[in-house]
Structure formats: C-alpha cells, structure tokens
Protein backbone atom coordinates (compact mmCIF):
# COMPACT_ATOMS: atom_id res chain seq x y z
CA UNK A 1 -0.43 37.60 -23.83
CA UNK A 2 2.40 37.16 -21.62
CA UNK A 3 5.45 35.83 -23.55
CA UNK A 4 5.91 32.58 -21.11
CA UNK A 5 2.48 31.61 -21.77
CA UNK A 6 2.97 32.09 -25.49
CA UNK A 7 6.00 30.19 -25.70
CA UNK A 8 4.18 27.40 -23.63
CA UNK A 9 1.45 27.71 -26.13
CA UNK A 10 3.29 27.73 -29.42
CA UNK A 11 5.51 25.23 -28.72
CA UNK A 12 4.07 22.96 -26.18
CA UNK A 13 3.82 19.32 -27.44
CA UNK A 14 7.65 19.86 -28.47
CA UNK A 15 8.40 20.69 -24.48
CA UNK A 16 6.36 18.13 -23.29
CA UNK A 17 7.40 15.39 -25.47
CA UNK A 18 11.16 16.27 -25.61
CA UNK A 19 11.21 16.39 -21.62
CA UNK A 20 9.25 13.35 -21.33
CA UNK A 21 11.58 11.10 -23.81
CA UNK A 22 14.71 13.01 -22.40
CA UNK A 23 13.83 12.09 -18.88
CA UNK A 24 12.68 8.44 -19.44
CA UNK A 25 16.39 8.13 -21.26
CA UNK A 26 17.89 9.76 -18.05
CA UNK A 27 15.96 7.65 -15.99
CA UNK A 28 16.95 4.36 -18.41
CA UNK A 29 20.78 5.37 -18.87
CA UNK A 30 21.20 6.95 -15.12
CA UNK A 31 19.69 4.09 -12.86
CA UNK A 32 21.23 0.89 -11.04
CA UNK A 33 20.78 -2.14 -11.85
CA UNK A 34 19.11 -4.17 -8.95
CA UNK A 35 17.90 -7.50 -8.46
CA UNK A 36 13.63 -7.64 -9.56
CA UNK A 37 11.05 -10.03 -10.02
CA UNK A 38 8.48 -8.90 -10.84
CA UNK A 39 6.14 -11.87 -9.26
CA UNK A 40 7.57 -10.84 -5.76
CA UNK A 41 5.75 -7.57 -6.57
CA UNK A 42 2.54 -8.56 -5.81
CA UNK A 43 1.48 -7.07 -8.71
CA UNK A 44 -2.20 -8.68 -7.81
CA UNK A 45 -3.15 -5.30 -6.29
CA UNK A 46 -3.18 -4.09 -10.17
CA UNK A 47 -6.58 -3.57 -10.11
CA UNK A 48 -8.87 -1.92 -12.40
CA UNK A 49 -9.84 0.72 -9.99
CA UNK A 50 -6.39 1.35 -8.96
CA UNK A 51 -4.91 2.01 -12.47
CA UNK A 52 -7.70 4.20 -12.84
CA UNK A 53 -7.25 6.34 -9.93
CA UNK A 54 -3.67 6.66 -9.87
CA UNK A 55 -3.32 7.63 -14.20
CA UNK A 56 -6.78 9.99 -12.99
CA UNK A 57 -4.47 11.52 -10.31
CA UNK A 58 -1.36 12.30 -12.26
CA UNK A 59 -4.13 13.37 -14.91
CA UNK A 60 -5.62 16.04 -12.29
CA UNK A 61 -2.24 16.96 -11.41
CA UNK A 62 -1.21 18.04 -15.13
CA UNK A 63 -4.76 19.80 -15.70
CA UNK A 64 -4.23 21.84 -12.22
CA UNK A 65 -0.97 22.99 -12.93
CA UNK A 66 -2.67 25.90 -14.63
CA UNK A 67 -3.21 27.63 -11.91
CA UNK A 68 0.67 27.75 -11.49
CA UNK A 69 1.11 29.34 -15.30
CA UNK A 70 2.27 25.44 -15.96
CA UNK A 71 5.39 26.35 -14.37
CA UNK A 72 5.15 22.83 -12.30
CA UNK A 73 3.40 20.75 -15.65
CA UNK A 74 7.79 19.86 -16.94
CA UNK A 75 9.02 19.26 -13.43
CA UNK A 76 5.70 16.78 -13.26
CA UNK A 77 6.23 14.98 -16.79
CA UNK A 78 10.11 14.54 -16.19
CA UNK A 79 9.50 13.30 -12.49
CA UNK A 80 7.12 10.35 -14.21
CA UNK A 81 9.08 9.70 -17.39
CA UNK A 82 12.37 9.44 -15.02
CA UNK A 83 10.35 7.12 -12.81
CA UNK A 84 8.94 4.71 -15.58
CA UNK A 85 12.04 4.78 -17.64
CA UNK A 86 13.79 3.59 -14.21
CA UNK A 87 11.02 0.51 -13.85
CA UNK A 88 11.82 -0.31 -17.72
CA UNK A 89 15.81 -0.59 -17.19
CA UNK A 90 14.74 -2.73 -14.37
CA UNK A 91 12.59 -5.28 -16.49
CA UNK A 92 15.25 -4.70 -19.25
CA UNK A 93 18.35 -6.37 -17.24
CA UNK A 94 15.90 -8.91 -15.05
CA UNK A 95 13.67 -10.12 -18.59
CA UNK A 96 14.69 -9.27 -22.40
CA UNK A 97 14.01 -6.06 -24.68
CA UNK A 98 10.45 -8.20 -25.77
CA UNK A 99 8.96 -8.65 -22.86
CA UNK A 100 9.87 -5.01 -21.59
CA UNK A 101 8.25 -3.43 -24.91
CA UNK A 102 5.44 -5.56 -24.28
CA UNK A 103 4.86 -4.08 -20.64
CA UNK A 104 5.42 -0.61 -21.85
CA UNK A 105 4.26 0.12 -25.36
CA UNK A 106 0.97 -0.98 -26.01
CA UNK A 107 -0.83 1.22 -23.02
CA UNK A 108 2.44 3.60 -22.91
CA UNK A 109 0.90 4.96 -26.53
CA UNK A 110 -2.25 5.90 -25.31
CA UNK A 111 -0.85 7.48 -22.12
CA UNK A 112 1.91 9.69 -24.21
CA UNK A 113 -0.74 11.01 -25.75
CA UNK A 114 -3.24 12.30 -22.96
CA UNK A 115 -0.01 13.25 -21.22
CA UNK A 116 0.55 15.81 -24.20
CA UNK A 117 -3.09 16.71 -24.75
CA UNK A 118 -4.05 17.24 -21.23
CA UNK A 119 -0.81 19.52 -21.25
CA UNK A 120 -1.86 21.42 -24.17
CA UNK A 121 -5.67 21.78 -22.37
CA UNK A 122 -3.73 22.84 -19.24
CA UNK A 123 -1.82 25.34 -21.36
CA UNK A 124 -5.00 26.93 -22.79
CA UNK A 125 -6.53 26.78 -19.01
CA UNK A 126 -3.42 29.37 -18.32
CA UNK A 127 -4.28 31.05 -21.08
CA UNK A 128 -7.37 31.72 -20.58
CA UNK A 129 -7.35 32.69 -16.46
CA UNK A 130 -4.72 35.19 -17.82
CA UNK A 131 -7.22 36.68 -20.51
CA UNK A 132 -9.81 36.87 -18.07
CA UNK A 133 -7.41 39.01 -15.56
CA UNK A 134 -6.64 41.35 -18.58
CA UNK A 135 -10.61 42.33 -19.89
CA UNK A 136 -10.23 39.86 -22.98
CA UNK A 137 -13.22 38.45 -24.17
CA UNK A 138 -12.02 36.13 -26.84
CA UNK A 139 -11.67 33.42 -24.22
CA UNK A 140 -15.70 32.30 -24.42
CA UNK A 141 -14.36 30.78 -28.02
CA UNK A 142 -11.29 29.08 -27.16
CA UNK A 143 -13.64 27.52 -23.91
CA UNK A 144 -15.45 25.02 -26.50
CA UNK A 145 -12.48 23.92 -28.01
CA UNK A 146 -11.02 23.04 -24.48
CA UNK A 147 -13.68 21.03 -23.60
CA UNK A 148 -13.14 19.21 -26.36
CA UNK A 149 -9.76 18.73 -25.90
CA UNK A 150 -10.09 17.31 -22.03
CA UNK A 151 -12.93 15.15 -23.43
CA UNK A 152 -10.45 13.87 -26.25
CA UNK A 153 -7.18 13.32 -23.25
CA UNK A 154 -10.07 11.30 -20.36
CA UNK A 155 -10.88 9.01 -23.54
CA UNK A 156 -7.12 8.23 -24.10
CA UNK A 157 -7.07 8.41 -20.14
CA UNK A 158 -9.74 5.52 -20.01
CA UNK A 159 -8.27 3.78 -23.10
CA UNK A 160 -4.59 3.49 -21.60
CA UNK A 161 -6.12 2.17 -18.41
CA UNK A 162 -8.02 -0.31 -20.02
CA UNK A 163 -5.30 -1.64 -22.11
CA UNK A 164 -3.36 -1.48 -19.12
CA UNK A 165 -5.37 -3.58 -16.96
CA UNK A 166 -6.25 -6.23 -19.71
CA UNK A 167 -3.57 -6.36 -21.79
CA UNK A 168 -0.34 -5.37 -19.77
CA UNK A 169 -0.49 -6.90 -16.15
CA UNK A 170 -1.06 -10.42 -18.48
CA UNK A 171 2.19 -10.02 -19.09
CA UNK A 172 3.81 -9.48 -15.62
C-alpha cells in the first residue's frame, strides 16, 4: 500500500478530528467581532429539506474526495470547522456561552461524528481504488465493511439533521 494512504488509514480519526477542533479554534480565536442578530437572518429558510441537502452535500463532498487519494478531505474539514467556529464567536459576543452551546452541541455531536466516519469510509474508498490498480484481491472483504460504515455515517447524517431542524433552529 502506498505509505500516504497508510498513514491516512492508520491514523485517520486523529487527523480529522485534530484539524477539525484546531480549525474551529482558529476560526473562534482568529475572527472579528461584528454586530449579529440572528432574527435579521431570516433564519425561516431553515428548512428541513435545506439542512438536509446542504449536510448531504458537504457529506458527498468528503465521500468523493477519494478519488483525489483524500488529499482535498483536511483542506474540506478545516474550511467547515473554520467557518462554524467563526458563526459560534459570533453568537458568543452577540448572546452568552448557553445559548451558543445550545445552537451548537446537541446536533454538532452527531455531525462530528459522520464527519469522521464518512472520512474513515472515504479513506478505505482510496484504499481500495488503489488495490484494485495493483491486482489485489483482498478488497471484495474490506467492500462489506464499507458499506457498513457509509450506512452507519447517512444515519448520523439524518440524525444531526433532524436534531438540527427540531431542536436547534428553536433556539435561534
């Protein structure tokens, strides 16, 4: 196996969770303050179908970046965490530390975690195209567990989305 792909796959859920805390810190610490309310937001359009399609998109994005060796799966995860930990300075100065761990924590667990396991299924995506090119037929067995393991990310896909949309924009 090709040693990139086998540091990816040894030590993947370390990369992807220290660049996604690292870059939500970067984006909390390294961001302006501005002026937000977060009722002039219209945050009406928060519909259902739009939480869905947008977490689905950034989803597809992650699983794709296979086909790049996951070379663009870090730039992607530090791109969002730097966005979202922006938005939660934001709510942080314009609300209080409460009301910004209610917006973020209860569907921000179930997203941190099909974040990291559709990385992990992306890894083994990469892993697998690269046994293929190289005659190695062990790659039929490692194909059930990945199945499994996008099944196991969409439910924590469809679980942060729901919690999102019931639970979180209550709270805006």
């Amino acid at each position: 196996m090709h040693k990139y792909l086998k540091f990816c796959k040894d030590y993947n859920t370390q990369i992807a969770l220290i660049v996604l805390f690292l870059f939500f810190t970067i984006g909390v610490l390294g961001t302006k303050h501005y002026q937000y309310n977060a009722m002039d937001n219209k945050h009406t359009n928060l519909t259902l179908q739009y939480l869905f399609l947008n977490n689905s998109g950034y989803f597809l994005l992650l699983l794709t970046s296979c086909l790049y060796l996951n070379i663009s799966t870090y730039p992607l995860i530090a791109y969002n965490s730097f966005f979202w930990g922006s938005i939660f300075k934001q709510v942080l100065c314009n609300a209080n530390l409460s009301k910004a761990l209610i917006l973020f924590l209860p569907h921000g667990f179930f997203e941190i975690v099909w974040i990291v396991v559709i990385t992990n299924a992306s890894t083994k995506i990469a892993v697998i195209i690269y046994e293929v090119f190289n005659n190695n037929k062990k790659y039929f067995i490692q194909t059930k567990k990945l199945v499994l393991t996008i099944l196991i990310a969409c439910s924590f896909l469809i679980l942060g989305v729901l919690v999102e949309y019931f639970i979180t924009t209550k709270f805006l």
